[in-house]
Structure formats: structure tokens, C-alpha cells
Protein backbone atom coordinates (compact mmCIF):
# COMPACT_ATOMS: atom_id res chain seq x y z
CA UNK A 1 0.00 0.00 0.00
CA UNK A 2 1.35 3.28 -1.20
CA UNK A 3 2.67 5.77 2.26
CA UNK A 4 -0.23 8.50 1.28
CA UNK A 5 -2.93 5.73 1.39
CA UNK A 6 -1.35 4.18 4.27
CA UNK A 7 -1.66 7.46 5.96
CA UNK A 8 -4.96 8.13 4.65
CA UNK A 9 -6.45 4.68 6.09
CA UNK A 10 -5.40 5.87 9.25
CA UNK A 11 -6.70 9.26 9.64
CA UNK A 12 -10.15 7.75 8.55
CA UNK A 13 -9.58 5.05 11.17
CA UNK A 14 -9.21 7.91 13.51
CA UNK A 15 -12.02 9.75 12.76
CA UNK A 16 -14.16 7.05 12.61
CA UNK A 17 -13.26 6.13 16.34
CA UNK A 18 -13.42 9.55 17.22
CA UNK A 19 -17.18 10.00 14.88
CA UNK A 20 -18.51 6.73 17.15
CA UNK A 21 -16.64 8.24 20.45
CA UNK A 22 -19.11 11.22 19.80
CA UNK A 23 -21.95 10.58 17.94
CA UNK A 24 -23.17 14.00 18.59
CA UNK A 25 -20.46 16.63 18.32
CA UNK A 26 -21.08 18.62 15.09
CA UNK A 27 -16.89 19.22 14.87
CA UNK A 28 -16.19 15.56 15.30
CA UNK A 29 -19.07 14.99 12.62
CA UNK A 30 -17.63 17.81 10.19
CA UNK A 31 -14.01 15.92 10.56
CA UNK A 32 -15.04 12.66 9.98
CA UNK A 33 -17.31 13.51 6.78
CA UNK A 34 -14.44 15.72 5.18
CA UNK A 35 -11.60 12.35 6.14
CA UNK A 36 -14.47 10.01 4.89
CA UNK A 37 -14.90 11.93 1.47
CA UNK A 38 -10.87 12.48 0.66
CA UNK A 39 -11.20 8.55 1.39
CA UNK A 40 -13.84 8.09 -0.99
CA UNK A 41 -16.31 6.72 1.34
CA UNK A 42 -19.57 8.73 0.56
CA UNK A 43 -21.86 6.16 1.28
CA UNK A 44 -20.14 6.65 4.84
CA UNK A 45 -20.56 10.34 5.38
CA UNK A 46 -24.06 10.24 3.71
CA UNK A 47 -25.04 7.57 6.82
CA UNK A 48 -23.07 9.75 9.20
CA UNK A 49 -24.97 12.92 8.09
CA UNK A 50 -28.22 11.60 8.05
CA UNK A 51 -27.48 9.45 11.44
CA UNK A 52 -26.89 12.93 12.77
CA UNK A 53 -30.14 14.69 11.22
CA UNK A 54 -32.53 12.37 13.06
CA UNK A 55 -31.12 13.30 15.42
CA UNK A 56 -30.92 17.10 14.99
CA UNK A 57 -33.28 17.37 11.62
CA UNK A 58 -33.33 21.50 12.07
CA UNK A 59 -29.39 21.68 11.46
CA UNK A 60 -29.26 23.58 8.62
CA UNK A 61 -25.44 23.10 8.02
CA UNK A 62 -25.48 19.82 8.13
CA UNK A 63 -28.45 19.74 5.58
CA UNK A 64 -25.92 21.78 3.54
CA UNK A 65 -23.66 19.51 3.90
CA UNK A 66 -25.64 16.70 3.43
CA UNK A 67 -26.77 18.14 0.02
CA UNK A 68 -23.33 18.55 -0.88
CA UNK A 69 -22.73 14.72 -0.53
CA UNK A 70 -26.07 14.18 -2.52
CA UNK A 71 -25.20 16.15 -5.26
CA UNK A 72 -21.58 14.70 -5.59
CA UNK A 73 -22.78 11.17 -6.11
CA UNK A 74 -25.47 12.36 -8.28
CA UNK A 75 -28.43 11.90 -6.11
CA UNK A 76 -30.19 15.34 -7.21
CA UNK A 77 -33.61 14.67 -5.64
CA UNK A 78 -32.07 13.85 -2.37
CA UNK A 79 -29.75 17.01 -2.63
CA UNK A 80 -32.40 19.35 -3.54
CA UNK A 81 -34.69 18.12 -0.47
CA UNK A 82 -31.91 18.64 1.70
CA UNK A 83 -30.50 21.82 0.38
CA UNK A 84 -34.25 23.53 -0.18
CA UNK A 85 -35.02 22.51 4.01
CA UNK A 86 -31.67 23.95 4.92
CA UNK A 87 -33.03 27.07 3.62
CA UNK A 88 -36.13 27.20 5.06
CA UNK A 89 -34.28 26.09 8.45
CA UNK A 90 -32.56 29.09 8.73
CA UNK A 91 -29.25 29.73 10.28
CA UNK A 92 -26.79 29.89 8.20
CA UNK A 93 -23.84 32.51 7.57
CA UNK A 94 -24.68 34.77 4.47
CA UNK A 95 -21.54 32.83 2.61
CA UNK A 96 -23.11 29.69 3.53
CA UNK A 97 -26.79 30.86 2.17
CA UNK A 98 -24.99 32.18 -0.77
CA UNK A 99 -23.49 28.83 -1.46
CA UNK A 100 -27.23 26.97 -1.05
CA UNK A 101 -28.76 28.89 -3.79
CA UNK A 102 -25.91 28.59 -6.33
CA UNK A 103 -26.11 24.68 -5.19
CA UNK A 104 -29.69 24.75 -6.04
CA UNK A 105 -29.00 26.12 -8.92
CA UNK A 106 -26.56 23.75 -10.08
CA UNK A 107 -29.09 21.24 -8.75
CA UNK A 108 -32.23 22.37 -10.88
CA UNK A 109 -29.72 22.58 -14.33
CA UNK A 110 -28.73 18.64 -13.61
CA UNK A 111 -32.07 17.86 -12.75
CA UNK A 112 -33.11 19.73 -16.50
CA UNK A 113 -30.77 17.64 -18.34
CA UNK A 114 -29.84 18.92 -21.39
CA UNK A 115 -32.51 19.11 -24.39
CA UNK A 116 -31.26 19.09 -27.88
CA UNK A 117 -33.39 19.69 -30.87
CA UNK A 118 -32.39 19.31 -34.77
CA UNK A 119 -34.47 20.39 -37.94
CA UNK A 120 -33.60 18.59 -40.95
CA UNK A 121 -35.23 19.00 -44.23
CA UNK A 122 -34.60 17.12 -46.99
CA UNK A 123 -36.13 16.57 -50.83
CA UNK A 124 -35.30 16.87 -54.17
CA UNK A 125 -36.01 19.62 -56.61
CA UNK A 126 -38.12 18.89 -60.16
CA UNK A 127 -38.59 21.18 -62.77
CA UNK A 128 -40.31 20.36 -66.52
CA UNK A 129 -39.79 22.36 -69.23
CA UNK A 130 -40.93 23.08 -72.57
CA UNK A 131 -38.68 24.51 -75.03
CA UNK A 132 -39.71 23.57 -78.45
CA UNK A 133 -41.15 26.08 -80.69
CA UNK A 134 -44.47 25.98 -81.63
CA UNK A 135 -46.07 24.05 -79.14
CA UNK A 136 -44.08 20.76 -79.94
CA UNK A 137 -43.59 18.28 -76.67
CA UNK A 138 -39.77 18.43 -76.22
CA UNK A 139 -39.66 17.78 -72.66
CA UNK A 140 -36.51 18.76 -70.72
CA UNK A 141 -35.92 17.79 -67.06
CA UNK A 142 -34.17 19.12 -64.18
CA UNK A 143 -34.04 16.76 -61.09
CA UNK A 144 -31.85 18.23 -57.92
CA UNK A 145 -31.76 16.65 -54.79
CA UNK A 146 -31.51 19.29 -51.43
CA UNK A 147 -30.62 18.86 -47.80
């Protein structure tokens, strides 16, 4: 195992025993969710976050972070839910309100998808005429197909 995993493994290790040592201190939380994501362990700080917001459901930072999480592993629904009642909660710092609505944002556009639309028109182009004089049928053709 590489030195920078190795060390990695073990300050995830640590957090983890000190996220379980205290299930309910929002620092301890906010460590253990930034160690678990640099690890690559969403599906850890996900359950950590929402293991906390039974707990404390009117958190509003934590529902900020939670959407965060949400919207990394492409869970837009769940991130909008969570970023929308952080909101509504109230509480946070102007920066941190700031960040909710560009989130939302960036929520609603992957929610949107994109939508692409193309016109083609297509046919071909047929034209009779009559050049002979004196009324004879000399028939002349033009055929051009168009795109």
C-alpha cells in the first residue's frame, strides 16, 4: 500500500473512532465527513450525516452539507430536499446561504438535463420544361436533390 494511502487509512480510522466516540459533536461529525470523502467513502458520510439529522433534523449546516454529498454522487432529488429545508431552516452565515442557492442552482440545471433539438429537411427539386417552338412536346428535365 502506497505511504499517502497508508496514511490516509489511518486518519479515517481515527475519525471514525473519534465519529462513534461522539456521535453528537457537530466538529467531530464535520471531521469525519471531510476524512471520509478524501477517502472516498460517501456512502459513509451520507449515513453519518443523516445518522446525525434524526437526530438534529433543524441543522441547517449539516443539511448543507448533506446536500453537498447528494449532489456529488449524483443523487439530485435527495440534494435538492436537503439543500431547499436547509433554507427554510434558517441559520446559516450569508456565505453559507450564498453557497445553497448557487447549489440549487446547479441542482435544478442537472435535474433539466440537457434538451437538444435538430431540424432537418430534406427533398429533391423537379422542374419540366418546354422549349420547343411551336407548341411541340420536347420535354426537358431538371431533377436536384436538397438537404
Amino acid at each position: 500500500m502506497p505511504a499517502g494511502a497508508q496514511g490516509l487509512f489511518t486518519a479515517y480510522d481515527d475519525a471514525f473512532s473519534a465519529r462513534i466516540a461522539s456521535p453528537a459533536d457537530n466538529g467531530t461529525l464535520a471531521q469525519f465527513v471531510t476524512v471520509a470523502v478524501n477517502a472516498g467513502q460517501y456512502d459513509q458520510a451520507i449515513s453519518s450525516i443523516e445518522q446525525y439529522l434524526i437526530q438534529y433534523p433543524r441543522d441547517a449546516r449539516a443539511r448543507l452539507a448533506a446536500s453537498r454529498l447528494y449532489y456529488h454522487v449524483g443523487s439530485y432529488e435527495l440534494a435538492r430536499r436537503q439543500v431547499q429545508y436547509g433554507i427554510e431552516v434558517g441559520g446559516l452565515t450569508a456565505g453559507e446561504q450564498q453557497e445553497a442557492v448557487r447549489l440549487l442552482g446547479r441542482i435544478d440545471r442537472a435535474l433539466r438535463g440537457v434538451t437538444w433539438e435538430l431540424a432537418l429537411t430534406g427533398g429533391v427539386l423537379s422542374a419540366f420544361t418546354n422549349f420547343a417552338p411551336g407548341g411541340a412536346q420536347d420535354e426537358e428535365s431538371f431533377v436536384s436533390p436538397y438537404g
